[in-house]
C-alpha atoms as a PDB file:
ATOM      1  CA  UNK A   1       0.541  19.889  -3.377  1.00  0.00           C
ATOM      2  CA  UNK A   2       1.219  16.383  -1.585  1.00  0.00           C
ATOM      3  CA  UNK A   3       4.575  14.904  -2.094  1.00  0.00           C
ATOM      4  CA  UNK A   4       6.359  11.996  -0.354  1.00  0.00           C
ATOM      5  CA  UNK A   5       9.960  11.944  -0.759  1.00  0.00           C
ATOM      6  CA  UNK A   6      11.773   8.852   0.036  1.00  0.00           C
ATOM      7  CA  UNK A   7      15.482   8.211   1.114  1.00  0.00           C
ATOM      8  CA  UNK A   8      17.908   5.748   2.687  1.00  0.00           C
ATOM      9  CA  UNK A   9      18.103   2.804  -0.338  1.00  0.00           C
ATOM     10  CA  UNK A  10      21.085   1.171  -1.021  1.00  0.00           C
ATOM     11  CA  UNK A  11      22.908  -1.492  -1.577  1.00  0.00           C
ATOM     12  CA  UNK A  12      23.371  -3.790   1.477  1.00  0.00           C
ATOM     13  CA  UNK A  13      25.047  -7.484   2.134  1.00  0.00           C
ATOM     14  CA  UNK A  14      22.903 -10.372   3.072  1.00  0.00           C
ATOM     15  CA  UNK A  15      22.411 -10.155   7.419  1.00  0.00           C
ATOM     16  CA  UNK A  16      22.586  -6.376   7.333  1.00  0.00           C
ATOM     17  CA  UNK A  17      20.470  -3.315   7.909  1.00  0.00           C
ATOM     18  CA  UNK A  18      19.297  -0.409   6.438  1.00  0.00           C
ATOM     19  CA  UNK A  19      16.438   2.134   7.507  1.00  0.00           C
ATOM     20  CA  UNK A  20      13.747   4.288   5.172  1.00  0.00           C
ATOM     21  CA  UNK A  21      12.619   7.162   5.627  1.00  0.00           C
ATOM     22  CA  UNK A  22       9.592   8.848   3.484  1.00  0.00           C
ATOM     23  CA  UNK A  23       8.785  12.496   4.262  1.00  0.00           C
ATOM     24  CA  UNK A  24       5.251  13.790   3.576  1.00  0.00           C
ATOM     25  CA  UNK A  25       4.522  17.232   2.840  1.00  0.00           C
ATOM     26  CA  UNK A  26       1.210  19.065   1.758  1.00  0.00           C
ATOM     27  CA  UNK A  27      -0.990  16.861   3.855  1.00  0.00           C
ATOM     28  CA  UNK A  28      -2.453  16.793   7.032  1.00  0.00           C
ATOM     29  CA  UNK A  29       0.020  13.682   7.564  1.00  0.00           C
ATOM     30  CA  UNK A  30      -1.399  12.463  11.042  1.00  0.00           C
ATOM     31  CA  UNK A  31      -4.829  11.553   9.165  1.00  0.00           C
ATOM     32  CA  UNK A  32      -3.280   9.256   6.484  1.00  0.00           C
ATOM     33  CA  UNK A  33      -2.837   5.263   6.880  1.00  0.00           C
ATOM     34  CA  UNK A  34       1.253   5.666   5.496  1.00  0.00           C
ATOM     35  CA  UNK A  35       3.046   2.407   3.982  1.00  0.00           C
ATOM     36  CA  UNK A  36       5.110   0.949   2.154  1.00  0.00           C
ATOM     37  CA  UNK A  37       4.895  -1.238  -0.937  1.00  0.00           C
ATOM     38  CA  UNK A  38       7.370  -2.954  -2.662  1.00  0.00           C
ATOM     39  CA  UNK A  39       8.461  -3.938  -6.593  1.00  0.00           C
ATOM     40  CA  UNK A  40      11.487  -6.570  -7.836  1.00  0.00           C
ATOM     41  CA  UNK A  41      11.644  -6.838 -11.096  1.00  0.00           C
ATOM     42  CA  UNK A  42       9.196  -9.640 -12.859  1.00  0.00           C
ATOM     43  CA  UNK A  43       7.369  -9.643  -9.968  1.00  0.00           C
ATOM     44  CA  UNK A  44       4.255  -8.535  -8.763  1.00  0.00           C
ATOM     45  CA  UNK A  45       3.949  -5.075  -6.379  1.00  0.00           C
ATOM     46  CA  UNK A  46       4.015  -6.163  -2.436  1.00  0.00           C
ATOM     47  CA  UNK A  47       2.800  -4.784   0.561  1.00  0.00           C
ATOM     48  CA  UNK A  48       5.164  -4.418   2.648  1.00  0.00           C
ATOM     49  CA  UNK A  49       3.586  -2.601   6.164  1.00  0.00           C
ATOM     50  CA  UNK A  50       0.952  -0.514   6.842  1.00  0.00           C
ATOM     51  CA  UNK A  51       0.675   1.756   9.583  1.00  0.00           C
ATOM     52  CA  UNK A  52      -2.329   2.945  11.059  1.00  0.00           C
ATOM     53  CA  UNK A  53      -3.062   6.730  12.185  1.00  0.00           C
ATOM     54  CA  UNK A  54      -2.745   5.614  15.792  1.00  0.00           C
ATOM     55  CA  UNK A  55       0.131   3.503  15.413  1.00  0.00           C
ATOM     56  CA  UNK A  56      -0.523   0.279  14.880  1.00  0.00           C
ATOM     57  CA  UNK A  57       1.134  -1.807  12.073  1.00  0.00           C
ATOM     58  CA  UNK A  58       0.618  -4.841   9.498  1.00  0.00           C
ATOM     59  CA  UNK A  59       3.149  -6.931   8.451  1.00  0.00           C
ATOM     60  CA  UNK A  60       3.824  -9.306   5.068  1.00  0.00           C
ATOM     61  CA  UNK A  61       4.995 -12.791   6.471  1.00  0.00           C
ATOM     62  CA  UNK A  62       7.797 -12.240   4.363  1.00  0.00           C
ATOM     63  CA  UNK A  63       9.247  -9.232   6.608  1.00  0.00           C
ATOM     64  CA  UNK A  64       7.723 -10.279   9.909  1.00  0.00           C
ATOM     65  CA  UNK A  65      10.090 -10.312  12.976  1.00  0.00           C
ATOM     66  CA  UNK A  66      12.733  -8.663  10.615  1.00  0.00           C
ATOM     67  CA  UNK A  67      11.237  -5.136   9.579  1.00  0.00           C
ATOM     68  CA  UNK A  68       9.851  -2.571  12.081  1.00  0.00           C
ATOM     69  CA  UNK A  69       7.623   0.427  10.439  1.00  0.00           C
ATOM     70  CA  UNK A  70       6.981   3.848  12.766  1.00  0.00           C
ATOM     71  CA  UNK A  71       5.670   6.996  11.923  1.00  0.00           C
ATOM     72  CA  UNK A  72       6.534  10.637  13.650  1.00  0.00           C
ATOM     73  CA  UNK A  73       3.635  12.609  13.153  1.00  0.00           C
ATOM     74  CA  UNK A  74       5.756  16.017  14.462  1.00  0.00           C
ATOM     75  CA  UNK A  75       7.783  15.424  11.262  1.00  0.00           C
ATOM     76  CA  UNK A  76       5.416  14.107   8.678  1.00  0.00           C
ATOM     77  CA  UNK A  77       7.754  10.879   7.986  1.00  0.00           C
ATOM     78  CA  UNK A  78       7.199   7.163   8.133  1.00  0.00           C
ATOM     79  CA  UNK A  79      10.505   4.642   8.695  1.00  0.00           C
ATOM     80  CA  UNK A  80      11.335   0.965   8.042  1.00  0.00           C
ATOM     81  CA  UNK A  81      13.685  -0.513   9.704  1.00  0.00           C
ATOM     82  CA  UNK A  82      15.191  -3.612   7.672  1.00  0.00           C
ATOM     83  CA  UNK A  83      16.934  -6.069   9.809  1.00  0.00           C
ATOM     84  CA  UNK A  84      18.625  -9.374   8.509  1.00  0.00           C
ATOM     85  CA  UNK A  85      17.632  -8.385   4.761  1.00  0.00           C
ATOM     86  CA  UNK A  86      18.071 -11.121   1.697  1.00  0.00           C
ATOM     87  CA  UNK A  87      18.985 -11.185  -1.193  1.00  0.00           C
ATOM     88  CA  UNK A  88      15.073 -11.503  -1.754  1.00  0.00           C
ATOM     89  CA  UNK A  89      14.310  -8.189  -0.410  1.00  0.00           C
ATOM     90  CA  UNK A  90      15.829  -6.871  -3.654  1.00  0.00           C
ATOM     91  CA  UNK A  91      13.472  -4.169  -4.826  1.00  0.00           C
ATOM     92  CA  UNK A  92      12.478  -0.799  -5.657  1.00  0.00           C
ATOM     93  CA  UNK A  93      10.330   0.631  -2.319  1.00  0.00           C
ATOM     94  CA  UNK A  94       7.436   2.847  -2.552  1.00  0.00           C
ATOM     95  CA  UNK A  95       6.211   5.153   0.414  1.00  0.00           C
ATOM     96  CA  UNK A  96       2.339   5.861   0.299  1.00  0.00           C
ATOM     97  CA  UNK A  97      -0.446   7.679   1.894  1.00  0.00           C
ATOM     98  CA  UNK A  98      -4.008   6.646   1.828  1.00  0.00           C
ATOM     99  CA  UNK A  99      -6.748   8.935   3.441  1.00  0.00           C
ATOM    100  CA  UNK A 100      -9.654   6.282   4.070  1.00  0.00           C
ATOM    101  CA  UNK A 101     -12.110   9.351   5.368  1.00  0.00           C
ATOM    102  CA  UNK A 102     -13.782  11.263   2.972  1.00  0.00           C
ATOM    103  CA  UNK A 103     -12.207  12.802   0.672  1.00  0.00           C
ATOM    104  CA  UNK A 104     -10.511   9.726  -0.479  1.00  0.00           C
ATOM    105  CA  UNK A 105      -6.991  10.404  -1.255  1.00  0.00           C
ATOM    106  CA  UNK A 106      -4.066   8.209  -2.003  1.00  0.00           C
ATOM    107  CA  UNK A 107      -0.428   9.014  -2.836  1.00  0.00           C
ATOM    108  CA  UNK A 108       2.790   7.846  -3.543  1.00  0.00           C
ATOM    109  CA  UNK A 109       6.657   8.443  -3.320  1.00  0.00           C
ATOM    110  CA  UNK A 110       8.946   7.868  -6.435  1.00  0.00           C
ATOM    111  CA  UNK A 111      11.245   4.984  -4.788  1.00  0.00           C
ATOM    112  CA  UNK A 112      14.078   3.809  -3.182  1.00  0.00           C
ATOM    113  CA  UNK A 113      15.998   1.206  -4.684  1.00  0.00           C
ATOM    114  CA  UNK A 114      17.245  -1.396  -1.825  1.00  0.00           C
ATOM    115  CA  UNK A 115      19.506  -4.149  -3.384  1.00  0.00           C
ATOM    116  CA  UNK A 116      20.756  -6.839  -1.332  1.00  0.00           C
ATOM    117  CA  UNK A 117      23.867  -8.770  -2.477  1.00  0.00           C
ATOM    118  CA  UNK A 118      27.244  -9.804  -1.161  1.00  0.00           C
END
């Protein structure tokens, strides 16, 4: 049975960091395109980053030059670094996993609550 399990959410002031981490288990993890979306409230969901089986990663503009996803396939979890957050960064974050070979399979974490506020 898949499951991603995220931690590391919190509450954080405006400038400062905080990392993610979303553990996968019950699937072959180093096959899945991993992510992370996010949700504020009255607003629509977000991608946040993708990263790719081999590595590579895809950025909103929103987060570019400030977040940093990686993946360590040896321990089936995905991170995001948050630099410099804002106040706008406010939002629940959701870990997923998409299998784009067939059999399609997609999945998703329960969320991490990030709030940023002085």
């Amino acid at each position: 049975q898949a499951q991603l399990v995220e931690s590391g959410g919190g509450l954080v002031q405006p400038g400062g960091s905080l990392t993610l981490s979303c553990a996968a288990s019950g699937i072959i993890f180093s096959v899945y395109v991993m992510g992370w979306y996010r949700q504020a409230p009255g607003k629509q969901r977000e991608l946040v980053t993708s990263i790719q089986t081999g590595g590579s990663t895809n950025y909103a503009d929103s987060v570019k030059g400030r977040f940093t996803a990686s993946r360590d396939n040896a321990k089936n979890t995905v991170y995001l670094q948050m630099n410099s957050l804002k106040p706008e960064d406010t939002a629940v974050y959701y870990c997923f996993a998409e299998k784009w070979l067939p059999p399609l399979r997609e999945y998703w974490g329960q969320g991490t609550q990030v709030t940023v506020s002085s």
